[in-house]
C-alpha atoms as a PDB file:
ATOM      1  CA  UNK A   1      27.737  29.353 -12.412  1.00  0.00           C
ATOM      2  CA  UNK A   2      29.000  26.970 -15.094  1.00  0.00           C
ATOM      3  CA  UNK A   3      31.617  25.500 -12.516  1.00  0.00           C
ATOM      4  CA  UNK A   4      28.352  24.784  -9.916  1.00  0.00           C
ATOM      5  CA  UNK A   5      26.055  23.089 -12.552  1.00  0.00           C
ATOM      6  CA  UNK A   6      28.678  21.207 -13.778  1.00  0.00           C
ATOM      7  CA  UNK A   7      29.372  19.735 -10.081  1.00  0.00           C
ATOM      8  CA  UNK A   8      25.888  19.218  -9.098  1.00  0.00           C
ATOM      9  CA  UNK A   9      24.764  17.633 -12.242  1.00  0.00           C
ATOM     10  CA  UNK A  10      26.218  14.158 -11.661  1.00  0.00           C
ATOM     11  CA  UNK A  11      24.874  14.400  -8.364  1.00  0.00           C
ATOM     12  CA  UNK A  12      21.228  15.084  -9.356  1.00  0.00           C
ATOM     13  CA  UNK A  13      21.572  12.020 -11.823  1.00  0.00           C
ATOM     14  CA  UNK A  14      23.014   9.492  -9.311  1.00  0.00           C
ATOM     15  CA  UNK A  15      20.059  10.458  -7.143  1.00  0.00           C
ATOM     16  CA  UNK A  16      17.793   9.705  -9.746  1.00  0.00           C
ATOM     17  CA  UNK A  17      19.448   6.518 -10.870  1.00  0.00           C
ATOM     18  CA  UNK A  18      19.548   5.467  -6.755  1.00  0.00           C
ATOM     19  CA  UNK A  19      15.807   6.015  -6.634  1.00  0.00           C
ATOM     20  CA  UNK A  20      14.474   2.504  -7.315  1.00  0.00           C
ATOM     21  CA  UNK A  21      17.564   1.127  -5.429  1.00  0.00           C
ATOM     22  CA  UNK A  22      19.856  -0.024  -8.399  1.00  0.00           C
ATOM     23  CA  UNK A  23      21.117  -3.521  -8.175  1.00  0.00           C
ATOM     24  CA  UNK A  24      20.462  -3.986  -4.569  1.00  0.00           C
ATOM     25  CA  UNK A  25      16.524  -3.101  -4.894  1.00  0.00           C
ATOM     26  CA  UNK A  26      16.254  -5.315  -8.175  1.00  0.00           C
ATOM     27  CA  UNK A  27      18.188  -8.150  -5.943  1.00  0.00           C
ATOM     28  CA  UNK A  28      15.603  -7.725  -3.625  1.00  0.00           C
ATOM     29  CA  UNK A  29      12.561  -7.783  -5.876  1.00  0.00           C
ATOM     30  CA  UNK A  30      13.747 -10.585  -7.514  1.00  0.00           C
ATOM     31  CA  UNK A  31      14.154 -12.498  -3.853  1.00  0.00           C
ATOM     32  CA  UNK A  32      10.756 -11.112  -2.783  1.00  0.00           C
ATOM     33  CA  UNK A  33       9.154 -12.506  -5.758  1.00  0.00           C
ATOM     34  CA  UNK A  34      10.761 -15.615  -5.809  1.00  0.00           C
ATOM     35  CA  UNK A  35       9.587 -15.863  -1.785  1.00  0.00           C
ATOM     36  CA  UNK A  36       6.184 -16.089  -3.592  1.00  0.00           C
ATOM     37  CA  UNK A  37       6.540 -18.357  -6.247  1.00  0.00           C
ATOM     38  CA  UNK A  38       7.882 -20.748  -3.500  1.00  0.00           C
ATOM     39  CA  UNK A  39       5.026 -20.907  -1.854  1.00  0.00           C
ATOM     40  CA  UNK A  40       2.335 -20.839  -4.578  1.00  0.00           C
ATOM     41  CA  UNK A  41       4.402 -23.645  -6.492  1.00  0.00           C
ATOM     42  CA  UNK A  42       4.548 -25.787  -3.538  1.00  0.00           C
ATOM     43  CA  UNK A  43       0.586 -25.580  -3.257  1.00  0.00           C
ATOM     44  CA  UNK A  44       0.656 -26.440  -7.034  1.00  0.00           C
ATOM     45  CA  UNK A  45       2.741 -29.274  -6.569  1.00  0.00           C
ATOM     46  CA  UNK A  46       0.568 -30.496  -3.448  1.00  0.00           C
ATOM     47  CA  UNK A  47      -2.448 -30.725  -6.427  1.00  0.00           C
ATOM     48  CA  UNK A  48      -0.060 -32.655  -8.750  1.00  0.00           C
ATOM     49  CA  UNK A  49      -0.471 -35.090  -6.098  1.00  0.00           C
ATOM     50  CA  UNK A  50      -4.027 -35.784  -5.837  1.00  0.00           C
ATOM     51  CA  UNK A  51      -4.501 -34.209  -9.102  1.00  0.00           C
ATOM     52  CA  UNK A  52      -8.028 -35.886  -9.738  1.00  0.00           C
ATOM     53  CA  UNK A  53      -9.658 -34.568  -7.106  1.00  0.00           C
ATOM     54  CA  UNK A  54      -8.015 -31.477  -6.686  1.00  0.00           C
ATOM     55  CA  UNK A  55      -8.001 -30.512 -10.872  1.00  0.00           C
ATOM     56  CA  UNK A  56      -9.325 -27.137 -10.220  1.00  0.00           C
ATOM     57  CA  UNK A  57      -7.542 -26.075  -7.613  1.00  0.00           C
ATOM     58  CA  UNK A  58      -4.810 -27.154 -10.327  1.00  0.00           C
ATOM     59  CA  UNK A  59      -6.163 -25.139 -12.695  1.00  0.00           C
ATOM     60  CA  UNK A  60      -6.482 -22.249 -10.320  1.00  0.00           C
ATOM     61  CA  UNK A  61      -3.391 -21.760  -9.113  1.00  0.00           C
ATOM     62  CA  UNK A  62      -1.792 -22.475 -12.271  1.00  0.00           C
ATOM     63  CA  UNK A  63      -3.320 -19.592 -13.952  1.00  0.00           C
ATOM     64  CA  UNK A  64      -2.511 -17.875 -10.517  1.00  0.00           C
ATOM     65  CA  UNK A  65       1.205 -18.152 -11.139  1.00  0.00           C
ATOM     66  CA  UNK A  66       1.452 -16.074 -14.896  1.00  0.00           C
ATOM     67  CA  UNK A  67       1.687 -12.827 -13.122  1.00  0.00           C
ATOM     68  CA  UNK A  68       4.285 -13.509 -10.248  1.00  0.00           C
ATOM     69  CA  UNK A  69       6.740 -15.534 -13.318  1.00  0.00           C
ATOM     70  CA  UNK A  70       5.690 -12.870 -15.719  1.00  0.00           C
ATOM     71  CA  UNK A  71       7.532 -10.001 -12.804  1.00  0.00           C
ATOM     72  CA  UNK A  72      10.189 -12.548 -12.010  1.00  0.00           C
ATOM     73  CA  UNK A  73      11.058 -12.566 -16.010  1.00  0.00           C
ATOM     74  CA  UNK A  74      11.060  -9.706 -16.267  1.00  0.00           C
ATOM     75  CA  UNK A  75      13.218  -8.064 -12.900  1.00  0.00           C
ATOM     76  CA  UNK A  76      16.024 -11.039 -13.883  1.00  0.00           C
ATOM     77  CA  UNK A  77      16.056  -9.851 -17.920  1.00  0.00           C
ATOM     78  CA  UNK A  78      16.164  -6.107 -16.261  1.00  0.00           C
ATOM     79  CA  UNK A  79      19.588  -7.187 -14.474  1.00  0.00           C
ATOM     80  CA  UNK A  80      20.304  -9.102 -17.898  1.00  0.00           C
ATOM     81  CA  UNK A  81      20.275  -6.302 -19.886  1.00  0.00           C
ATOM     82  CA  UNK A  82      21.406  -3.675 -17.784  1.00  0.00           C
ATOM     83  CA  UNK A  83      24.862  -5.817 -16.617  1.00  0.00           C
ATOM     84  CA  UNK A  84      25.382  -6.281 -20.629  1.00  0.00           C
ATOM     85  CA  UNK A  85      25.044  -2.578 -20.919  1.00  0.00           C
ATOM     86  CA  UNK A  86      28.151  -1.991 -18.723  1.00  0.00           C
ATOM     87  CA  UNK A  87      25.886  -0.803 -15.840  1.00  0.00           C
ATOM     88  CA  UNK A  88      28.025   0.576 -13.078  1.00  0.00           C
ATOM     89  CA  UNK A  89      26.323  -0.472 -10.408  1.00  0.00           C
ATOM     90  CA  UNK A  90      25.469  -4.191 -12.319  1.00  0.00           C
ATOM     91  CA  UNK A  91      28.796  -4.502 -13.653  1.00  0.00           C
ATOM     92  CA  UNK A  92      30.208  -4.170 -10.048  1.00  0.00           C
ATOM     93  CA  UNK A  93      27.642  -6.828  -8.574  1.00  0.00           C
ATOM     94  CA  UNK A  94      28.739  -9.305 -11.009  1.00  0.00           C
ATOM     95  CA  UNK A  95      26.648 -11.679 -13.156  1.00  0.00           C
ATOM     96  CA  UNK A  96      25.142 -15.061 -11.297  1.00  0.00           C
ATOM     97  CA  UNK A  97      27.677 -18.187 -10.864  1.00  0.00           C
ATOM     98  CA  UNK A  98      28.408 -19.781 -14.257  1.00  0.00           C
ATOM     99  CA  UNK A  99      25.803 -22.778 -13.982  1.00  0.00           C
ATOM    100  CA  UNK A 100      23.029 -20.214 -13.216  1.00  0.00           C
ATOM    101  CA  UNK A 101      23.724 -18.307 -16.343  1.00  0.00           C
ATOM    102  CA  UNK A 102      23.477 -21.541 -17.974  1.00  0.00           C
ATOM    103  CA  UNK A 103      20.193 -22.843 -16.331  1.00  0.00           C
ATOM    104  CA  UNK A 104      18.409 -19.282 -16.806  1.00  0.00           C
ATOM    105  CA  UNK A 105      17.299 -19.698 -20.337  1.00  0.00           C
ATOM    106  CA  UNK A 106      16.505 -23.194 -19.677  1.00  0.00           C
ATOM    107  CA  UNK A 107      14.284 -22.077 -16.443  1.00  0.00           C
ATOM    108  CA  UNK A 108      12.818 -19.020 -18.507  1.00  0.00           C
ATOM    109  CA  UNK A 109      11.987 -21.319 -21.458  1.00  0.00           C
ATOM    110  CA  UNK A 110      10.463 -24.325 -19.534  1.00  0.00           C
ATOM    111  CA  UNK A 111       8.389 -22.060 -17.758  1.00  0.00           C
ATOM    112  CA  UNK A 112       6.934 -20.281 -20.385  1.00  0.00           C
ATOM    113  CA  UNK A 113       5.844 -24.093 -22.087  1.00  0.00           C
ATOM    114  CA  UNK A 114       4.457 -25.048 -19.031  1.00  0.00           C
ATOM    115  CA  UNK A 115       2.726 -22.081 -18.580  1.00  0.00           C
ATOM    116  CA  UNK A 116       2.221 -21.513 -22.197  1.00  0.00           C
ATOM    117  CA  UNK A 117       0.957 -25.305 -22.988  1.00  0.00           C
ATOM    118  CA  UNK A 118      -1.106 -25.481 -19.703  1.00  0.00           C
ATOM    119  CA  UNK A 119      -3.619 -22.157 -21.131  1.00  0.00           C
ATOM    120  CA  UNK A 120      -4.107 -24.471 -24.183  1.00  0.00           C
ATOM    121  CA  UNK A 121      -5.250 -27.507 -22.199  1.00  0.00           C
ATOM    122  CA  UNK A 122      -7.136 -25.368 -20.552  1.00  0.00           C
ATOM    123  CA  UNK A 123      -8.592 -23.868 -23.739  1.00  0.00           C
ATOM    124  CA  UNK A 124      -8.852 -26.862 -25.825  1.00  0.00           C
ATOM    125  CA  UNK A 125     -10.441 -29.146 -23.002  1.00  0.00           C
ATOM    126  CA  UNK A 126      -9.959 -32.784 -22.452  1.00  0.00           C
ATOM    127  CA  UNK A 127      -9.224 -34.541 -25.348  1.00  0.00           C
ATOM    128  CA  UNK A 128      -6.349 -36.043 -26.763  1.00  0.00           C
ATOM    129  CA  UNK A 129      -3.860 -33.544 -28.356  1.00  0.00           C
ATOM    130  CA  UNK A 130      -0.077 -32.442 -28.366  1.00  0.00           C
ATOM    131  CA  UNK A 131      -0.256 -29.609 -25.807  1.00  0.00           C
ATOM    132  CA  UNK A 132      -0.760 -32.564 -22.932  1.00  0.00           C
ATOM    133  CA  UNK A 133       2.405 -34.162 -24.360  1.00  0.00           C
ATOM    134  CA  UNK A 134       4.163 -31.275 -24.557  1.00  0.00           C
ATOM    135  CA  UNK A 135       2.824 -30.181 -21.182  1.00  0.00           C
ATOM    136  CA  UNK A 136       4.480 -33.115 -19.376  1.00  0.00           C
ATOM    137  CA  UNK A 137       7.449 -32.906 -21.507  1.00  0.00           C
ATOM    138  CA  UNK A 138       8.185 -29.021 -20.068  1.00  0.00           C
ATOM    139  CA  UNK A 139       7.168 -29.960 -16.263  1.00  0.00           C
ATOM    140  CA  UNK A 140       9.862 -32.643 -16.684  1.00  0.00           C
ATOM    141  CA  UNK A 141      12.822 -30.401 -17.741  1.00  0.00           C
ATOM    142  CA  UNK A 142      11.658 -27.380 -15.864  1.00  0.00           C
ATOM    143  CA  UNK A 143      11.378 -29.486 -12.470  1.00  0.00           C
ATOM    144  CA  UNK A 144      14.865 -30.417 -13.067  1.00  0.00           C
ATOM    145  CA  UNK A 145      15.918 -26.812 -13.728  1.00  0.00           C
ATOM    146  CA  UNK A 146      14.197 -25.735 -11.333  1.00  0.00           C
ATOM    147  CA  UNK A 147      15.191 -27.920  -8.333  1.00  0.00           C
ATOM    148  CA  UNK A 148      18.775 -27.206  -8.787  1.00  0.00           C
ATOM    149  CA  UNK A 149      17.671 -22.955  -9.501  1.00  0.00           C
ATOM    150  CA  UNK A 150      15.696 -23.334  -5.696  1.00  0.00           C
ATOM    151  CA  UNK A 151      18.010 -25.222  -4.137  1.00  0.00           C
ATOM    152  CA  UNK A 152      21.288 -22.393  -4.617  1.00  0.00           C
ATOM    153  CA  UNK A 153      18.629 -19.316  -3.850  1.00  0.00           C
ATOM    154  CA  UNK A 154      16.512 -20.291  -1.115  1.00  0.00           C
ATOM    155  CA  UNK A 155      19.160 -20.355   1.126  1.00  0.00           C
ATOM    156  CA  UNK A 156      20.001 -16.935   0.925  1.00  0.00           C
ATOM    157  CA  UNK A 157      16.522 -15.826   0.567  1.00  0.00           C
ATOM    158  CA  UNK A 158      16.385 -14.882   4.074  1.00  0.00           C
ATOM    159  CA  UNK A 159      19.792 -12.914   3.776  1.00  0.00           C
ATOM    160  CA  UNK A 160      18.276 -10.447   0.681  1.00  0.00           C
ATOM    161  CA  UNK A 161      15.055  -9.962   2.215  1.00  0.00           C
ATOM    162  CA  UNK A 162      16.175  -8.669   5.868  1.00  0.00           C
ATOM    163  CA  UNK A 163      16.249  -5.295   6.134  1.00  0.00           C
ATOM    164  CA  UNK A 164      18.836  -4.906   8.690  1.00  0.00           C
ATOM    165  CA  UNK A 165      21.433  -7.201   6.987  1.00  0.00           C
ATOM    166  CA  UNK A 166      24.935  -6.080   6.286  1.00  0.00           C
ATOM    167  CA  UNK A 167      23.854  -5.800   2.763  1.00  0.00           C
ATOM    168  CA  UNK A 168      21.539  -3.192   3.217  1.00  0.00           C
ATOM    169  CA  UNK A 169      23.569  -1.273   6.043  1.00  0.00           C
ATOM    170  CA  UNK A 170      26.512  -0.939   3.671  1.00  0.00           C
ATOM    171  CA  UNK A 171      24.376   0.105   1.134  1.00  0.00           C
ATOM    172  CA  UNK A 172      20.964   2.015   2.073  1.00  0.00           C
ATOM    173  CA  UNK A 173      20.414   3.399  -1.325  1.00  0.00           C
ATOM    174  CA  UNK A 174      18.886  -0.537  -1.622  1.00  0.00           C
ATOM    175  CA  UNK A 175      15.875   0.700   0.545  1.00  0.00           C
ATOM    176  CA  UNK A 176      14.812   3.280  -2.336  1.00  0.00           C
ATOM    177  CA  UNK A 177      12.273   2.164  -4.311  1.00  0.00           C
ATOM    178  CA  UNK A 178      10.585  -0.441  -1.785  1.00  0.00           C
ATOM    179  CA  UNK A 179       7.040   1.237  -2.359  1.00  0.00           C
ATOM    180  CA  UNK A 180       7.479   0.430  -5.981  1.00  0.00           C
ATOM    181  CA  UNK A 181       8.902  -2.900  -5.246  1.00  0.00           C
ATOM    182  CA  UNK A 182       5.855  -3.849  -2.958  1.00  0.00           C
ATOM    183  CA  UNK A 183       3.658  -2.170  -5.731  1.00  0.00           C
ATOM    184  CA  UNK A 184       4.612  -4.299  -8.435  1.00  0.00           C
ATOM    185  CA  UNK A 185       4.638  -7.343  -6.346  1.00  0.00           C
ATOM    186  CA  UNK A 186       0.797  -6.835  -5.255  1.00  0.00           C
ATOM    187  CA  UNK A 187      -0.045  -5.599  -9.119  1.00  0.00           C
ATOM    188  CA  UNK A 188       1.746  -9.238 -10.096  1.00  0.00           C
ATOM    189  CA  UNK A 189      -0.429 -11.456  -7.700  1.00  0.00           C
ATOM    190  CA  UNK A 190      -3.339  -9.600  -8.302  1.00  0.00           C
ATOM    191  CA  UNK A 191      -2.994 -10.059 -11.921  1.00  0.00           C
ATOM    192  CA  UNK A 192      -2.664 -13.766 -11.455  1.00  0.00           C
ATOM    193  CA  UNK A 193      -6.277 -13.719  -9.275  1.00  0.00           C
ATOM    194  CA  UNK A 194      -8.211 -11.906 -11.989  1.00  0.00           C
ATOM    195  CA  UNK A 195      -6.751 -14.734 -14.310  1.00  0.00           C
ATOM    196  CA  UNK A 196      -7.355 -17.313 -12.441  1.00  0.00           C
ATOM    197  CA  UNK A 197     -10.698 -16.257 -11.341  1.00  0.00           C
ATOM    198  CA  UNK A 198     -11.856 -15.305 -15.235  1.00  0.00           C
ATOM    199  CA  UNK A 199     -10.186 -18.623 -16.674  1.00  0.00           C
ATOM    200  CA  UNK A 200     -11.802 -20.590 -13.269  1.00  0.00           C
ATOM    201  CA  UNK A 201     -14.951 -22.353 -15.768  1.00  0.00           C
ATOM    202  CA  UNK A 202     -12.457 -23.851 -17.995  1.00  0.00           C
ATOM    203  CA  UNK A 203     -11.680 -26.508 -15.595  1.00  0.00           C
ATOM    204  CA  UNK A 204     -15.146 -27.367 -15.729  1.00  0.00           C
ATOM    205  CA  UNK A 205     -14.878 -29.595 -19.123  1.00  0.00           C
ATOM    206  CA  UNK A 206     -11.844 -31.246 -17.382  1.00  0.00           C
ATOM    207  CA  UNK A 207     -13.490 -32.012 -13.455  1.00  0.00           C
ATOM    208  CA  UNK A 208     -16.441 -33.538 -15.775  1.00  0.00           C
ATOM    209  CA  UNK A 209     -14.830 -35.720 -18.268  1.00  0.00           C
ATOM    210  CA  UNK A 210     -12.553 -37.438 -15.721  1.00  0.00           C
ATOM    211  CA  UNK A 211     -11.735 -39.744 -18.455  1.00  0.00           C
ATOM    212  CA  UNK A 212      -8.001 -41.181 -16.777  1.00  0.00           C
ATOM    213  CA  UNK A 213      -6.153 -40.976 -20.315  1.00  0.00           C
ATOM    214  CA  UNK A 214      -7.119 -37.180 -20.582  1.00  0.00           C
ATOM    215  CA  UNK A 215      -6.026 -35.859 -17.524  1.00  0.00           C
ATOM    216  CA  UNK A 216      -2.121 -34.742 -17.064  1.00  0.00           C
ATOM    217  CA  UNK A 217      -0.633 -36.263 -14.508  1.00  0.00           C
ATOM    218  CA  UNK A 218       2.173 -33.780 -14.026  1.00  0.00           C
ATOM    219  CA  UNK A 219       0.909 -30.219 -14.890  1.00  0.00           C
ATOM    220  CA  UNK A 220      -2.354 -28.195 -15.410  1.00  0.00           C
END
């Protein structure tokens, strides 16, 4: 009886630890966020464009993006911390290439002040303060960041996300955990719409003012 516990035991926990798909499903939610964040940033960029007449859609989408980088932060700090713990299954994966690890805090950080200094323009309203300045300071350094980040992952964004690639044949324990995946996903983009859509009437000091000195011309 002791003998038969003792076997199954190890068993039962790598069943439970295989659940949410290990490395290989936080790989994936990490690529299937990021698929997101492409697109939404690239309609966020189109505004930086005309960013007079399109300010609120600025605004919107902006606001939009705090739950999809809030899920991305947090699956990439997941794989952080568990690869640092001497997780099997992280350890064997391997960390990110060497001038990823570098650029990650830089990517987290600049985010977070764009983000972060955009909600107090939007708070504060148009007039002239430190947040715009530091608003187009971040967009700077994070575009640069970023750039390089999007321009090493994209590629193999179609790769992760396949289902049938040899990834995921070698290693079907990935597929575990896709309802969650999918769940957090929608609970992150949703979260950005009720933001968006309850911080919406703060553009309205900024679309009225349209006083050229106030407005940013690179960020919310």
């Amino acid at each position: 009886m002791v003998t038969y516990r003792g076997r199954s035991s190890p068993a039962r926990h790598r069943k439970a630890a295989d659940s949410t798909g290990g490395a290989a499903g936080n790989e994936r939610l990490t690529a299937m966020t990021g698929a997101v964040l492409l697109v939404l940033l690239a309609v966020e960029g189109l505004t930086i464009l005309s960013i007079h007449q399109l300010l609120t859609l600025h605004f919107f989408f902006g606001m939009l993006l705090i739950g999809p980088v809030l899920l991305k932060a947090g699956s990439t700090g997941y794989r952080f911390v568990r690869y640092y713990t001497h997780a099997e299954q992280y350890v064997r994966k391997g960390p990110p290439a060497i001038l990823l690890r570098l650029l990650g805090p830089v990517v987290l950080a600049t985010s977070t002040g764009v983000i972060g200094s955009g909600v107090a323009l939007a708070i504060t309203g148009p007039r002239p303060s430190l947040w715009l300045l530091a608003h187009k300071a971040f967009f700077i350094i994070w575009f640069g960041a970023m750039s390089i980040h999007v321009l090493w992952y994209a590629p193999r964004l179609p790769r992760i996300l396949r289902s049938d690639s040899p990834q995921l044949r070698r290693a079907k324990v990935a597929l575990a955990g896709a309802g969650r995946r999918w769940a957090l996903l929608v609970m992150a983009v949703v979260a950005g719409v009720i933001i968006a859509v309850a911080t919406y009437h703060l553009a309205g000091s900024w679309t009225t003012a349209r006083t050229a000195p106030h407005l940013p011309a690179a960020g919310r």
